[in-house]
N, C-alpha and C. Protein backbone atom coordinates (compact mmCIF):
# COMPACT_ATOMS: atom_id res chain seq x y z
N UNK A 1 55.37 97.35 110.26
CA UNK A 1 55.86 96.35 109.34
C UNK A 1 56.82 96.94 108.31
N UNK A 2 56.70 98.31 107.69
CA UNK A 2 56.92 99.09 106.90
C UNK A 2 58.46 99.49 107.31
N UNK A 3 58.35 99.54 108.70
CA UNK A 3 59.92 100.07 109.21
C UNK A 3 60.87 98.97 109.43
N UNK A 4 59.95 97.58 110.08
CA UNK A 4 60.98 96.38 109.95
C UNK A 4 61.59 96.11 108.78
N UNK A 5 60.83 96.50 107.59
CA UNK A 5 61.54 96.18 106.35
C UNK A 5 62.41 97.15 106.07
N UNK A 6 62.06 98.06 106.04
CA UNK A 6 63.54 99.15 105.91
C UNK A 6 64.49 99.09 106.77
N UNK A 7 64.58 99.23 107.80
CA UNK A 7 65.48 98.54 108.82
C UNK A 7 66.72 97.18 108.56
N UNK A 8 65.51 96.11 108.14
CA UNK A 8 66.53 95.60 107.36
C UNK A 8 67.24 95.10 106.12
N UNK A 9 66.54 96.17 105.21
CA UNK A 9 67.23 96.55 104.13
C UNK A 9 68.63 97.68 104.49
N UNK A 10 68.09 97.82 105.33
CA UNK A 10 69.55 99.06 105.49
C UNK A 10 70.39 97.95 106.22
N UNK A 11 70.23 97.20 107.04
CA UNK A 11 71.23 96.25 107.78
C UNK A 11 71.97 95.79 106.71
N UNK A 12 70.92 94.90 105.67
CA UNK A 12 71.39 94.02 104.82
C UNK A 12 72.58 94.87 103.82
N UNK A 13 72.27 96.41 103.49
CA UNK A 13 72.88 97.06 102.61
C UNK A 13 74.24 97.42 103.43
N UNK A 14 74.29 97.59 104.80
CA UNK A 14 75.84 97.70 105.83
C UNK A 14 76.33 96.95 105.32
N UNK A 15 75.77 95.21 105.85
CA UNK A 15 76.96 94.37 105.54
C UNK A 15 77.57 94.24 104.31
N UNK A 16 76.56 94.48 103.10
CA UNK A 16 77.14 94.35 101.46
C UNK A 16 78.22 95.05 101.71
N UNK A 17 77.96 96.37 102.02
CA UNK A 17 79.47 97.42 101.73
C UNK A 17 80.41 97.30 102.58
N UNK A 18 80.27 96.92 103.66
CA UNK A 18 81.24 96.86 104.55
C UNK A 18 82.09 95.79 104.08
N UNK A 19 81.77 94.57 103.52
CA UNK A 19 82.41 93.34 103.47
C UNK A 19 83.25 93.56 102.60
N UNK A 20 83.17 94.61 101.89
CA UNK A 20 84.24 94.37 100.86
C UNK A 20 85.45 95.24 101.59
N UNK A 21 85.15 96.18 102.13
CA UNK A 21 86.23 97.09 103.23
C UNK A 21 87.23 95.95 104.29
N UNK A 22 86.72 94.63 104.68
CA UNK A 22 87.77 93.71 105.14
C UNK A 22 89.01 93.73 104.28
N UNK A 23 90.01 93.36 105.11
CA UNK A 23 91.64 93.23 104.42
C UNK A 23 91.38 91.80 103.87
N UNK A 24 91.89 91.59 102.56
CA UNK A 24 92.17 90.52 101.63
C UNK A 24 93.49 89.73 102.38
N UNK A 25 93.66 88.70 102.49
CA UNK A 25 94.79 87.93 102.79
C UNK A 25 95.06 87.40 101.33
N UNK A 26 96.69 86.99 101.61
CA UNK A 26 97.36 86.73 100.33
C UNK A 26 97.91 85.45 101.10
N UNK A 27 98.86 84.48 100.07
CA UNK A 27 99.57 83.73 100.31
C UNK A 27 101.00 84.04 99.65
N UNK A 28 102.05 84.27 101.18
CA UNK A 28 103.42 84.59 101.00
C UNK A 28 103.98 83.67 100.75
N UNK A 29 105.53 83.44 100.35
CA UNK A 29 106.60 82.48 100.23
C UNK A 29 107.46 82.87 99.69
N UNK A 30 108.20 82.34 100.33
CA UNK A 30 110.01 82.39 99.55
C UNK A 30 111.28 81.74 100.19
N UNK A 31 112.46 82.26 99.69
CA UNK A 31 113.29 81.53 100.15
C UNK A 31 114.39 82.49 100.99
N UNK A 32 114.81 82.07 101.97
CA UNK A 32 115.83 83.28 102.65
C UNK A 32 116.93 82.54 102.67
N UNK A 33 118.27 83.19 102.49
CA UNK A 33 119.29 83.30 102.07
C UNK A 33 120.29 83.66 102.39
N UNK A 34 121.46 83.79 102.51
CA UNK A 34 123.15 84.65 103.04
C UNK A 34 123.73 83.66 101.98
N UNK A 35 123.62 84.75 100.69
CA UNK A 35 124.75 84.54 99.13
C UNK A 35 123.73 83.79 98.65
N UNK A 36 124.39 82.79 98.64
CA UNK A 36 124.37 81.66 98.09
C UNK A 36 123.59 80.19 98.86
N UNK A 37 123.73 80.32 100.31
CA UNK A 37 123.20 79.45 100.89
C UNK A 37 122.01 79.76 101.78
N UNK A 38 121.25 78.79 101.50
CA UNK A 38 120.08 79.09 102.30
C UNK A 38 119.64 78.92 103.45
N UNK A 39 118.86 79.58 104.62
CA UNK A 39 119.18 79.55 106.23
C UNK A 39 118.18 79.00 106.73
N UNK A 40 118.07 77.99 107.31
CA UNK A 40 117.16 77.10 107.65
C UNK A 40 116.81 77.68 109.39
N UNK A 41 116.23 77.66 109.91
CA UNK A 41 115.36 78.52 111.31
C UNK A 41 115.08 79.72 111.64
N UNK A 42 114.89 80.16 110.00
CA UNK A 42 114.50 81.76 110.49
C UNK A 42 113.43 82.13 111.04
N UNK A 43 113.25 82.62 111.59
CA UNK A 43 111.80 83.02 112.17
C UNK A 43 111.28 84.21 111.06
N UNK A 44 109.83 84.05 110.97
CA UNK A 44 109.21 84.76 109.90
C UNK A 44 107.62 85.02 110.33
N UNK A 45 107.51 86.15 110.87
CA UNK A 45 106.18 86.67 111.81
C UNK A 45 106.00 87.76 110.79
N UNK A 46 104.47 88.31 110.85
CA UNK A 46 103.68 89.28 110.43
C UNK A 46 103.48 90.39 111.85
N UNK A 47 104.48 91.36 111.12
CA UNK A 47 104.66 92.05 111.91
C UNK A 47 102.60 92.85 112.49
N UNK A 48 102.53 93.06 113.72
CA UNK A 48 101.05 92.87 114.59
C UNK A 48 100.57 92.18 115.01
N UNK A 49 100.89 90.76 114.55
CA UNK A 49 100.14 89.79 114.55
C UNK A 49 100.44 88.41 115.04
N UNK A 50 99.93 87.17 115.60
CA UNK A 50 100.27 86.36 115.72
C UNK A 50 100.99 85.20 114.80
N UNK A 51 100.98 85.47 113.77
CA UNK A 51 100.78 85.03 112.49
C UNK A 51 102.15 84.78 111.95
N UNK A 52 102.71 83.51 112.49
CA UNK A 52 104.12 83.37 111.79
C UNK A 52 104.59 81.78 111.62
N UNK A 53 106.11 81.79 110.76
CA UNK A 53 106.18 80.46 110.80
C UNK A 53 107.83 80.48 110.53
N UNK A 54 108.62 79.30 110.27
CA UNK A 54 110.44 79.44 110.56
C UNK A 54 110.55 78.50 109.27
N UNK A 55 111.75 78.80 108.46
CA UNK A 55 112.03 78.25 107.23
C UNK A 55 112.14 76.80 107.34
N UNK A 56 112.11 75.82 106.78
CA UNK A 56 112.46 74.34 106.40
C UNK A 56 114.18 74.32 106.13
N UNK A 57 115.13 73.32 105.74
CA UNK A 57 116.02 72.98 105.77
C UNK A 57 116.66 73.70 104.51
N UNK A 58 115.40 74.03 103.62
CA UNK A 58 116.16 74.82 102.26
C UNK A 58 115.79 76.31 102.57
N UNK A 59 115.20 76.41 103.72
CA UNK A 59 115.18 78.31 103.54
C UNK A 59 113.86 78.20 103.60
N UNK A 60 113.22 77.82 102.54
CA UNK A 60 111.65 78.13 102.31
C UNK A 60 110.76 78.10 103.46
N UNK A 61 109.82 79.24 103.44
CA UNK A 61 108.61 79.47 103.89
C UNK A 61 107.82 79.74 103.74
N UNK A 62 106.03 79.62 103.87
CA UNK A 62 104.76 79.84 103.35
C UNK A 62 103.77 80.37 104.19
N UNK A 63 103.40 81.23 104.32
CA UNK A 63 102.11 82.07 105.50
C UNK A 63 101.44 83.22 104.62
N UNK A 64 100.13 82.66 105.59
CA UNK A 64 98.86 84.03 104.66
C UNK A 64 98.96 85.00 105.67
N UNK A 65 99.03 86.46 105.02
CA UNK A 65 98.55 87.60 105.51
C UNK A 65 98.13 88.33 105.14
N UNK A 66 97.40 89.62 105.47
CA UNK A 66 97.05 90.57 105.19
C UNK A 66 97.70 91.22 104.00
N UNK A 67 96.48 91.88 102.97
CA UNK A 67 97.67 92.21 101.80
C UNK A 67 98.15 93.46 102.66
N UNK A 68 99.32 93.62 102.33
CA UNK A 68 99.97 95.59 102.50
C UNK A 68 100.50 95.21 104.06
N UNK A 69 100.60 93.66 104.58
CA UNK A 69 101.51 93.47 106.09
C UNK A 69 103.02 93.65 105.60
N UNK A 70 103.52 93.50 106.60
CA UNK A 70 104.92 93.92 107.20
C UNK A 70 105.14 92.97 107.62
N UNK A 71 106.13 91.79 106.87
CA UNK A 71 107.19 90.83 107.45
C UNK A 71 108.15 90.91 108.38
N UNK A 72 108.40 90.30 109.12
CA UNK A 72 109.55 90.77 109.96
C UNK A 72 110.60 88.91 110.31
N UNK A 73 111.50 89.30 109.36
CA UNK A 73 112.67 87.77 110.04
C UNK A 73 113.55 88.05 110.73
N UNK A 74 113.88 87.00 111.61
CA UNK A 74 114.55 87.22 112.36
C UNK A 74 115.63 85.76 112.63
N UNK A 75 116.66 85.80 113.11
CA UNK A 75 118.15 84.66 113.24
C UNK A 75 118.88 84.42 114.05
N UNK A 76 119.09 83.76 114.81
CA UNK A 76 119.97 83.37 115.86
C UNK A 76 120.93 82.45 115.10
N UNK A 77 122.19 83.00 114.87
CA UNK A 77 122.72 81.75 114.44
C UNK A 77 124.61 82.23 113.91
């Protein structure tokens, strides 16, 4: 009985510490640009990841990632 409880006190004490070791996601945005005008179909992926989305008609875009990811845009145009 003595060891089931320690057992999972130590389980229970993994997950405490571990959970905080997960990556935090943030919420990105902004506006992309050439000068002055703003470029509407950029593509805008998290670089690793599936995780992307393409500007609106003013440029702007909004996606959560990982804090400390790597954006990557990209333009055909």
């Amino acid at each position: 009985m003595i060891q089931r409880l320690t057992s999972l006190a130590a389980l229970i004490l993994l997950f405490g510490v571990s959970s905080g070791l997960w990556a935090q996601t943030i919420s990105v945005g902004g506006t992309v640009v050439d000068g002055d005008m703003p470029l509407p179909g950029v593509s805008v992926t998290v670089k690793g990841s599936y995780a992307g989305t393409a500007t609106d008609l003013d440029g702007k875009f909004a996606l959560t990632a990982e804090s400390g990811a790597t954006l990557v845009f990209s333009y055909i145009g």
